[in-house]
Protein backbone atom coordinates (compact mmCIF):
# COMPACT_ATOMS: atom_id res chain seq x y z
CA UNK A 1 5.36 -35.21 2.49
CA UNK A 2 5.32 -34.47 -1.27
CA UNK A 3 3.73 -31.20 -1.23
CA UNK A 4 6.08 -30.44 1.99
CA UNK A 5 9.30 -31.14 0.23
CA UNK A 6 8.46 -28.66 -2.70
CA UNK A 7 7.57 -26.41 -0.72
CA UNK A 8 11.18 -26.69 0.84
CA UNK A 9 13.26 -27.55 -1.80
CA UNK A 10 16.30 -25.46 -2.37
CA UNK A 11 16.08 -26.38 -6.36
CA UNK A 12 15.91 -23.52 -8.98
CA UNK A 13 13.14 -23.43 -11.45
CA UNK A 14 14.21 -23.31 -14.75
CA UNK A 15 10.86 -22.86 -16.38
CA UNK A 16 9.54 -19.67 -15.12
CA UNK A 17 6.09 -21.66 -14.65
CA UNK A 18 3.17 -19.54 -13.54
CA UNK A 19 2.69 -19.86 -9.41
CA UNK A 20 -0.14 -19.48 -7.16
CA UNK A 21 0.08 -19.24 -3.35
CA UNK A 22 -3.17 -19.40 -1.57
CA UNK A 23 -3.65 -17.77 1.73
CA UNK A 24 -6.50 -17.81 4.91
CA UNK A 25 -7.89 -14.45 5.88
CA UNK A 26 -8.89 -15.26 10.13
CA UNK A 27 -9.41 -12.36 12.83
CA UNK A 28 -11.04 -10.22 15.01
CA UNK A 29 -11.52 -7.13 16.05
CA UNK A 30 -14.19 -5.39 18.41
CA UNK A 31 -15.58 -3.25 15.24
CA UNK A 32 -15.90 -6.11 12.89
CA UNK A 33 -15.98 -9.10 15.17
CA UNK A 34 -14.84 -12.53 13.62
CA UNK A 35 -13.41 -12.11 9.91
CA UNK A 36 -12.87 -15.24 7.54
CA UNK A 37 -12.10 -15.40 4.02
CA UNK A 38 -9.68 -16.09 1.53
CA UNK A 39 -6.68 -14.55 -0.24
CA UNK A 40 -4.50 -15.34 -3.08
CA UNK A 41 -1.46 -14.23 -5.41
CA UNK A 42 -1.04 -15.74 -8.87
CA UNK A 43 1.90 -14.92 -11.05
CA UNK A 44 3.10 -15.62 -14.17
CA UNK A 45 5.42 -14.97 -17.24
CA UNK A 46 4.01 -13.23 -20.28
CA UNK A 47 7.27 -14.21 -22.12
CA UNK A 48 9.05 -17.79 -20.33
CA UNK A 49 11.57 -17.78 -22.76
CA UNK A 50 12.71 -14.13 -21.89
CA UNK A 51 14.43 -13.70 -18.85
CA UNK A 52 14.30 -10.03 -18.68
CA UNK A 53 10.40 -10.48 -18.96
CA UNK A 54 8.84 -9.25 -15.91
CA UNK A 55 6.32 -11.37 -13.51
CA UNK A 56 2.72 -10.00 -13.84
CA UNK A 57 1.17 -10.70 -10.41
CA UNK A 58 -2.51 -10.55 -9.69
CA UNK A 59 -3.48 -10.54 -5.31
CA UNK A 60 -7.25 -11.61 -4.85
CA UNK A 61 -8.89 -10.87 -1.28
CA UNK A 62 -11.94 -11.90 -0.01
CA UNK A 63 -13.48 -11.84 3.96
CA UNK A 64 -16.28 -11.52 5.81
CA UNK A 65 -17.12 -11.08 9.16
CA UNK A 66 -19.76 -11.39 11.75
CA UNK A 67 -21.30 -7.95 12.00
CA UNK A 68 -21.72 -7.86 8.55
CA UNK A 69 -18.37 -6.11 7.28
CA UNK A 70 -16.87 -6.93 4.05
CA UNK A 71 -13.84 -6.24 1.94
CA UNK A 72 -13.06 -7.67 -1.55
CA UNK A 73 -10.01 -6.40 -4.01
CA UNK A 74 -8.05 -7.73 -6.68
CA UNK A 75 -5.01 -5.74 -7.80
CA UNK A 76 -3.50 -6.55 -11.12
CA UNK A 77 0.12 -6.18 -12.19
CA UNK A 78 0.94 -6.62 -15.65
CA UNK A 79 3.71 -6.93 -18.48
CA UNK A 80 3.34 -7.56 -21.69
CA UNK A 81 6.47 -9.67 -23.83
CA UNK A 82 9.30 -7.42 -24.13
CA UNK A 83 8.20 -5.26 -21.11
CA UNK A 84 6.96 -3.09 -23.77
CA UNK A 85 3.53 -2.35 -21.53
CA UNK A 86 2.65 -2.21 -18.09
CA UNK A 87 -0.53 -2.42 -16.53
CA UNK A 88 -1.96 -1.90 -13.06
CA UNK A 89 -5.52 -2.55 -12.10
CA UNK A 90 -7.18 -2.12 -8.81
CA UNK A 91 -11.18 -2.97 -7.98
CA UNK A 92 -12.06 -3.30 -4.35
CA UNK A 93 -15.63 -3.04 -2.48
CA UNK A 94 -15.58 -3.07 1.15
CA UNK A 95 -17.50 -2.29 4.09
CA UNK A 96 -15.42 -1.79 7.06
CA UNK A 97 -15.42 0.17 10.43
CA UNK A 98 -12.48 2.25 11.17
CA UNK A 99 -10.90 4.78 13.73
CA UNK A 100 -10.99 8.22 13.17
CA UNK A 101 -8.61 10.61 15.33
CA UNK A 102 -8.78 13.84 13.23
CA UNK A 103 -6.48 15.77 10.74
CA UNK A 104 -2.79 16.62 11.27
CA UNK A 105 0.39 15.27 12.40
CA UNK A 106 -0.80 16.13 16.48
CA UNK A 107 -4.19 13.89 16.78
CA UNK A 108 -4.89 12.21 20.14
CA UNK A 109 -6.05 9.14 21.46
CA UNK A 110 -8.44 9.78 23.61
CA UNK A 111 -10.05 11.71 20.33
CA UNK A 112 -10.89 7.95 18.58
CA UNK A 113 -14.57 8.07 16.47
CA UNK A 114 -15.68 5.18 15.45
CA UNK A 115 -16.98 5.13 11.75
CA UNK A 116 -18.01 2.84 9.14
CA UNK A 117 -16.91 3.33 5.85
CA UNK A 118 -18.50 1.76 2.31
CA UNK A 119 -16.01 2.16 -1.01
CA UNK A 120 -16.10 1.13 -4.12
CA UNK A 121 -13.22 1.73 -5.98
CA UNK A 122 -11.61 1.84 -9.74
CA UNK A 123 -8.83 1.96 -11.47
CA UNK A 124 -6.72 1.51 -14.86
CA UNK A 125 -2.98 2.64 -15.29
CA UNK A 126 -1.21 2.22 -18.84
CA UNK A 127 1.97 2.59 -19.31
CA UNK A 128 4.28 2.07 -22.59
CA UNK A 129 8.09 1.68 -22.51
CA UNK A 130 9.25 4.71 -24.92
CA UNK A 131 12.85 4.24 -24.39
CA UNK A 132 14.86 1.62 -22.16
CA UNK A 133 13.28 2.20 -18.72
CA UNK A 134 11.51 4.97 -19.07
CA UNK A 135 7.65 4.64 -19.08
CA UNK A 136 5.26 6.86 -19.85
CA UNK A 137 1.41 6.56 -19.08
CA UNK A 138 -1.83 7.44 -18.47
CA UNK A 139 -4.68 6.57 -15.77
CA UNK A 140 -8.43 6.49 -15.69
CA UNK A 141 -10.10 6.01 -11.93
CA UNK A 142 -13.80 6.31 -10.31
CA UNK A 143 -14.19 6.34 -6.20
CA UNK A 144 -17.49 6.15 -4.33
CA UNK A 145 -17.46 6.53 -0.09
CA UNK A 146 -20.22 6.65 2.29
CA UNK A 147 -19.51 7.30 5.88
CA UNK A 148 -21.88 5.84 8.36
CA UNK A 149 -21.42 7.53 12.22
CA UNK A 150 -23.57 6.29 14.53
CA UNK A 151 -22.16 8.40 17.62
CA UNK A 152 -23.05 11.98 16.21
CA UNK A 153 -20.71 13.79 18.58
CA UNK A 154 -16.75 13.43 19.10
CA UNK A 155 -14.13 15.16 17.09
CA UNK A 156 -15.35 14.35 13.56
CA UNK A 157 -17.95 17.18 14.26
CA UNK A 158 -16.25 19.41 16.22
CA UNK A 159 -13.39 20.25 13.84
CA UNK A 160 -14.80 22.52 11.25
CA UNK A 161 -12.07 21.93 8.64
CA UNK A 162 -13.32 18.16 8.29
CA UNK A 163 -15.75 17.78 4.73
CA UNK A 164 -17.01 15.07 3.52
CA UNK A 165 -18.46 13.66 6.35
CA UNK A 166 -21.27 11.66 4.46
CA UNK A 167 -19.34 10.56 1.48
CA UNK A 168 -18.85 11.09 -2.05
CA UNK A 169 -17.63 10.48 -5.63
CA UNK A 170 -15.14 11.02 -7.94
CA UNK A 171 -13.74 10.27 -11.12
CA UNK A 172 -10.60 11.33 -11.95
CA UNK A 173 -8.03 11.24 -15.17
CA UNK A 174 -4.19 11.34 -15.22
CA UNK A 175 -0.76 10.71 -16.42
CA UNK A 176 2.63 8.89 -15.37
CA UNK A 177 6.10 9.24 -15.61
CA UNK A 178 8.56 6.16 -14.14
CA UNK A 179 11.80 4.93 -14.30
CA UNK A 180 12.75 1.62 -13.71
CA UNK A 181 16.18 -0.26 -13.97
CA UNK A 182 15.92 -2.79 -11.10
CA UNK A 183 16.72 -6.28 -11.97
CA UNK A 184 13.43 -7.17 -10.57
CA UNK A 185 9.87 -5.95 -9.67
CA UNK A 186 9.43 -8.53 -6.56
CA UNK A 187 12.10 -8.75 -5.06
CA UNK A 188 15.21 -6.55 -6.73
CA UNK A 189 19.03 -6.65 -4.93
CA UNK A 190 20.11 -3.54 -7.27
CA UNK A 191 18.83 -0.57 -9.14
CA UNK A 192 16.51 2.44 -9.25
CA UNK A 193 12.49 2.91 -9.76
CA UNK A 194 11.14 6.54 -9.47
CA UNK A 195 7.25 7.43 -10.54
CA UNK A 196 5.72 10.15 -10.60
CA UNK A 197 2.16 10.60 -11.14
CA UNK A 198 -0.68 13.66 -11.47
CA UNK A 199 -4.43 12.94 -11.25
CA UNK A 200 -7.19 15.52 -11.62
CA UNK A 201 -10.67 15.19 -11.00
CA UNK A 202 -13.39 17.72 -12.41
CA UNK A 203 -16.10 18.87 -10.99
CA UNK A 204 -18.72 16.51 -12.10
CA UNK A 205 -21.13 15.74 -8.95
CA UNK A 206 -21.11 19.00 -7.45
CA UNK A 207 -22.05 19.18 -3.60
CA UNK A 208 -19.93 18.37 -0.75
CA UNK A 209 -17.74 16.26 -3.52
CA UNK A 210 -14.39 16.29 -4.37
CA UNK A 211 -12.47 18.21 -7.38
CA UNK A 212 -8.87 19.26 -7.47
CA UNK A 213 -5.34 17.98 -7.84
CA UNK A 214 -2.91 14.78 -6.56
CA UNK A 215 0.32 14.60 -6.91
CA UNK A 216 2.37 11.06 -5.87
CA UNK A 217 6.25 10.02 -6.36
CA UNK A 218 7.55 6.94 -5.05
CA UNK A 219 11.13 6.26 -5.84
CA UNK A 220 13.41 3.83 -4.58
CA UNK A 221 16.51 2.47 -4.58
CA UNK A 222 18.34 -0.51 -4.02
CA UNK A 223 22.07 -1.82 -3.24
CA UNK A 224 23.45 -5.29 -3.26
CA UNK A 225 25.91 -6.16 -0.19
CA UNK A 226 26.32 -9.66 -0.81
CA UNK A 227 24.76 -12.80 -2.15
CA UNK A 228 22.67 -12.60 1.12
CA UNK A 229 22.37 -8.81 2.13
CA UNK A 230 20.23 -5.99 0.65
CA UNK A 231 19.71 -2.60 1.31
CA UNK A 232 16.72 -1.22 0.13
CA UNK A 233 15.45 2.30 0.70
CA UNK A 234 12.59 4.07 -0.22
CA UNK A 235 10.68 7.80 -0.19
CA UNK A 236 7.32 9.06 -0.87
CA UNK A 237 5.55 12.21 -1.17
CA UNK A 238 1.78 12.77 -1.52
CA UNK A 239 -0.46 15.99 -2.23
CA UNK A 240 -3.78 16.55 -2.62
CA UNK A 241 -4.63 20.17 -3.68
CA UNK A 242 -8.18 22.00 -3.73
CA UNK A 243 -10.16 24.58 -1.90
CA UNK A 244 -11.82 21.57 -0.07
CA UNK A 245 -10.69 17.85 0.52
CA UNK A 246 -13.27 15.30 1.66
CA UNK A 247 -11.43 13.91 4.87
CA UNK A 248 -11.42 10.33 3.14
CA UNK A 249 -9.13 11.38 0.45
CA UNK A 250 -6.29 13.19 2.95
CA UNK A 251 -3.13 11.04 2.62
CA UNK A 252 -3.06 8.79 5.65
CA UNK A 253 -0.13 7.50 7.43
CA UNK A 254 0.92 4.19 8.20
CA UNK A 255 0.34 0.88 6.40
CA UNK A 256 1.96 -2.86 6.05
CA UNK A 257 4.53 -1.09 3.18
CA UNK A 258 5.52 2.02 4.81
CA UNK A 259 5.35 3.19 8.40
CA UNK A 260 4.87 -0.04 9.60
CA UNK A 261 3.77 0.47 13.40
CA UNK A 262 0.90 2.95 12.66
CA UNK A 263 -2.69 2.97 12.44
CA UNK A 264 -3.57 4.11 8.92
CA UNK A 265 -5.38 7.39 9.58
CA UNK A 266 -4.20 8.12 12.80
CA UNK A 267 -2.20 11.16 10.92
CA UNK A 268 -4.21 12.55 7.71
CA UNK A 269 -3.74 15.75 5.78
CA UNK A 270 -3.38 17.30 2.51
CA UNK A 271 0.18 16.46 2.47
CA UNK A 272 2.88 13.38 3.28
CA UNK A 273 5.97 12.29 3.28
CA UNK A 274 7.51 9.08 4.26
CA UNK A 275 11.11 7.65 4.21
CA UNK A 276 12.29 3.87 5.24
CA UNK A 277 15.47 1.83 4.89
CA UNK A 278 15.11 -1.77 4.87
CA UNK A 279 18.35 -4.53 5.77
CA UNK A 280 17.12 -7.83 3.89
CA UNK A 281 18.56 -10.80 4.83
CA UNK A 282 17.98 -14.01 2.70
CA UNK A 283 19.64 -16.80 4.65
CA UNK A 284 18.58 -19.59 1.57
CA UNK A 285 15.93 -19.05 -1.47
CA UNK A 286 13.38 -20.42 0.96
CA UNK A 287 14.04 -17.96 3.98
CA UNK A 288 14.83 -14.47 5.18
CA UNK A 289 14.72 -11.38 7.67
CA UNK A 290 14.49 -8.17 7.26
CA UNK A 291 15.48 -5.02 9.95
CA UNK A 292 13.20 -1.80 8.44
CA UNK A 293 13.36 1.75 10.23
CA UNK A 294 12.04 4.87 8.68
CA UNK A 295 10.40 8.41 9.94
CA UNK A 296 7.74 10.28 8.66
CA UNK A 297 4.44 12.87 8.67
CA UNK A 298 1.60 14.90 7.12
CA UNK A 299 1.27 18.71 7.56
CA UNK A 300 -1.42 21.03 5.85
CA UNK A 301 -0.53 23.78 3.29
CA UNK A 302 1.49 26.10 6.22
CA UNK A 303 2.49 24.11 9.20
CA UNK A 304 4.95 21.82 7.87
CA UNK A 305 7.63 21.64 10.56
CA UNK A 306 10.54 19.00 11.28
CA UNK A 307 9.26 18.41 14.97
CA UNK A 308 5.98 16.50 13.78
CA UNK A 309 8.02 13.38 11.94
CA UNK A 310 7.27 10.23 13.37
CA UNK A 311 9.89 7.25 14.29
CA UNK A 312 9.39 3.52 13.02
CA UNK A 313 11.42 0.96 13.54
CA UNK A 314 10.64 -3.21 13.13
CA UNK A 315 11.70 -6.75 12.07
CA UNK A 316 10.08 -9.28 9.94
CA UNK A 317 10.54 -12.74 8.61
CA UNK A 318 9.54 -14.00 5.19
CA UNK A 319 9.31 -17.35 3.15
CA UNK A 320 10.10 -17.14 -0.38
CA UNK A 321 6.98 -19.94 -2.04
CA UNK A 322 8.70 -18.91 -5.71
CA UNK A 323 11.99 -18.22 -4.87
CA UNK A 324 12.70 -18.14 -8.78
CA UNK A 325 10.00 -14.47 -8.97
CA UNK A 326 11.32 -13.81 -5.48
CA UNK A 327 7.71 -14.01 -4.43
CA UNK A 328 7.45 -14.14 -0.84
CA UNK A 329 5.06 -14.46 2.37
CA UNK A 330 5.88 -11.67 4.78
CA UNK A 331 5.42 -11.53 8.41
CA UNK A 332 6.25 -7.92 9.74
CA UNK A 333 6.20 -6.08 13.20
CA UNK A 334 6.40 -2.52 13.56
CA UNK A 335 6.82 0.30 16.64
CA UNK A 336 6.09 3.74 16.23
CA UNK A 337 6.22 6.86 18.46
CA UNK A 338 5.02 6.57 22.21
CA UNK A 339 3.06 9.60 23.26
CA UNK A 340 2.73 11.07 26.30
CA UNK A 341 -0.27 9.16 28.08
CA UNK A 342 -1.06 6.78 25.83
CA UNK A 343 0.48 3.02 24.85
CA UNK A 344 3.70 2.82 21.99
CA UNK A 345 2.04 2.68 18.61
CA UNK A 346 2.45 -0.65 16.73
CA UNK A 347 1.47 -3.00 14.19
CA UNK A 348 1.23 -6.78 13.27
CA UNK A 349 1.22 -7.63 9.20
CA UNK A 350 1.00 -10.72 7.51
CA UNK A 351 1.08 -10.25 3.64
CA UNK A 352 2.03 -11.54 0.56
CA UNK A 353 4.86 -10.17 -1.30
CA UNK A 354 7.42 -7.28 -0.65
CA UNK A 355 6.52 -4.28 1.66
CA UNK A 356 8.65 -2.10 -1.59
């Protein structure tokens, strides 16, 4: 009854303590069969006694399942007192089947190849606050894929602009350039964040592996109604650019931040776009609702046209377990586009923290 009344209590925390909300990892698929494990956020002030001090938050995820997938990641983000650095750390292994439908904004259904995919995955951004909100930084990453098929026929081989069929590596440098004036990094009612970000990876392994270009911007904005409303909106771009770009490394659309409602990878290419608007309502620090909607696709380097964007539209719930970071638990559900001869797209999330 204890535990059950703090985690209810309407109460404000006045001393910025450090939180930690652990969280089960159960389901099942046909691919994977039954997956178990374990995730967690932790979070925590560098600075208590500064409240303009960002939270650093650190997600941990761990399952297993009983045909021998895996997935592991921890993703790291940090401030230092003063908000004078900011750093972002990803590491994730996992072994993990997954649906593969082919590349553009126009795949079908009834094309689905089953695949298994192996990654290991690094990477360290920097960034240093050089005047008030601006940040400037640089990256440092390493990637490693190998694709198992154990079909051998399907679209994945009969689409001779797919590479990278068995894999790769790369390792990549880069630099940053953000913006950042909201009045919070978890859960913000007002202001503006805008990064953009360029990545290039040299030829070092030679082969069938990848070397080129990426481009990313994420901005977003965000408007305060009233004490309980929040309008949030957000737009991304994504580019990768080189003579040849290992199918695993296409921008994919659709995941539990934006496009809610699609299978990642059911649209890949060399280039995206998405947009979303989200309505947040927070009934009490505990509890709120959210209405999201938002459109977007992939095209190549030619065939971008307006006809290929892509509907979404959802709702979702969330409980706030440190209502003082505006840390929350976030149950979403998402519809996409219905195609001719085949079911309405959609997704079911559970996660922890803010979809943007």
């Amino acid at each position: 009854m204890k535990l059950i009344k703090k985690m209810l209590s309407q109460a404000s925390d006045t001393t910025r303590k450090s939180s930690f909300m652990p969280v089960p990892v159960f389901g099942y698929t046909q691919e994977a069969g039954f997956q178990f494990g374990a995730g967690a956020l932790y979070s925590f002030y560098a600075d208590k006694s500064d409240t303009l001090n960002r939270s650093s938050n650190f997600s941990f995820t761990s399952s297993y399942s009983t045909k021998k997938t895996y997935n592991f990641s921890v993703y790291g983000d940090a401030w230092s007192k003063g908000n004078l650095y900011h750093g972002l750390a990803e590491l994730r292994l996992r072994k993990m089947p997954f649906n593969f439908y082919g590349i553009g904004p126009r795949t079908a259904q009834s094309d689905e190849h089953k695949l298994e995919l192996r990654q290991i995955k690094l990477q360290f951004d920097l960034e240093k606050q050089l005047l008030k909100n601006l940040f400037s930084g640089v990256s440092i990453g390493f990637e490693d894929y190998k694709v198992v098929d154990r079909i051998g026929t399907g679209v994945f081989y009969r689409d001779p602009n797919i590479s990278g069929r068995s894999g790769g590596k790369i390792v990549f440098a880069g630099i940053s350039q953000s913006y950042d004036n909201r009045n919070s990094n978890n859960y913000p009612t007002k202001g503006f964040f805008g990064r953009i970000s360029y990545q290039y990876g040299p030829e070092i392994f030679g082969q069938d592996n990848f070397s080129g270009s990426q481009i990313k911007l994420n901005l977003r904005q965000f408007f305060f109604i009233n004490k309980h409303l929040v309008l949030g909106s957000q737009g991304i771009y994504h580019t990768v650019q080189s003579d040849h770009v290992p199918f695993y490394l296409l921008p994919q659309l659709g995941n539990d931040e934006i496009m809610r409602g699609y299978y990642t990878g059911r649209y890949r290419d060399k280039n995206l776009f998405a947009f979303q608007s989200e309505l947040r309502y927070r009934y009490s620090s505990r509890f709120g609702a959210v209405l999201f909607a938002g459109t977007g696709t992939v095209w190549g380097r030619r065939d971008f046209t307006f006809n290929n964007f892509k509907p979404n539209l959802g709702a979702g719930l969330r409980y706030f377990y440190d209502p003082g970071k505006g840390l929350s638990v976030r149950i979403d559900y998402g519809l996409g586009e219905k195609k001719a001869n085949e079911d309405r797209q959609s997704g079911f999330y559970v996660s922890l923290a803010e979809a943007f």
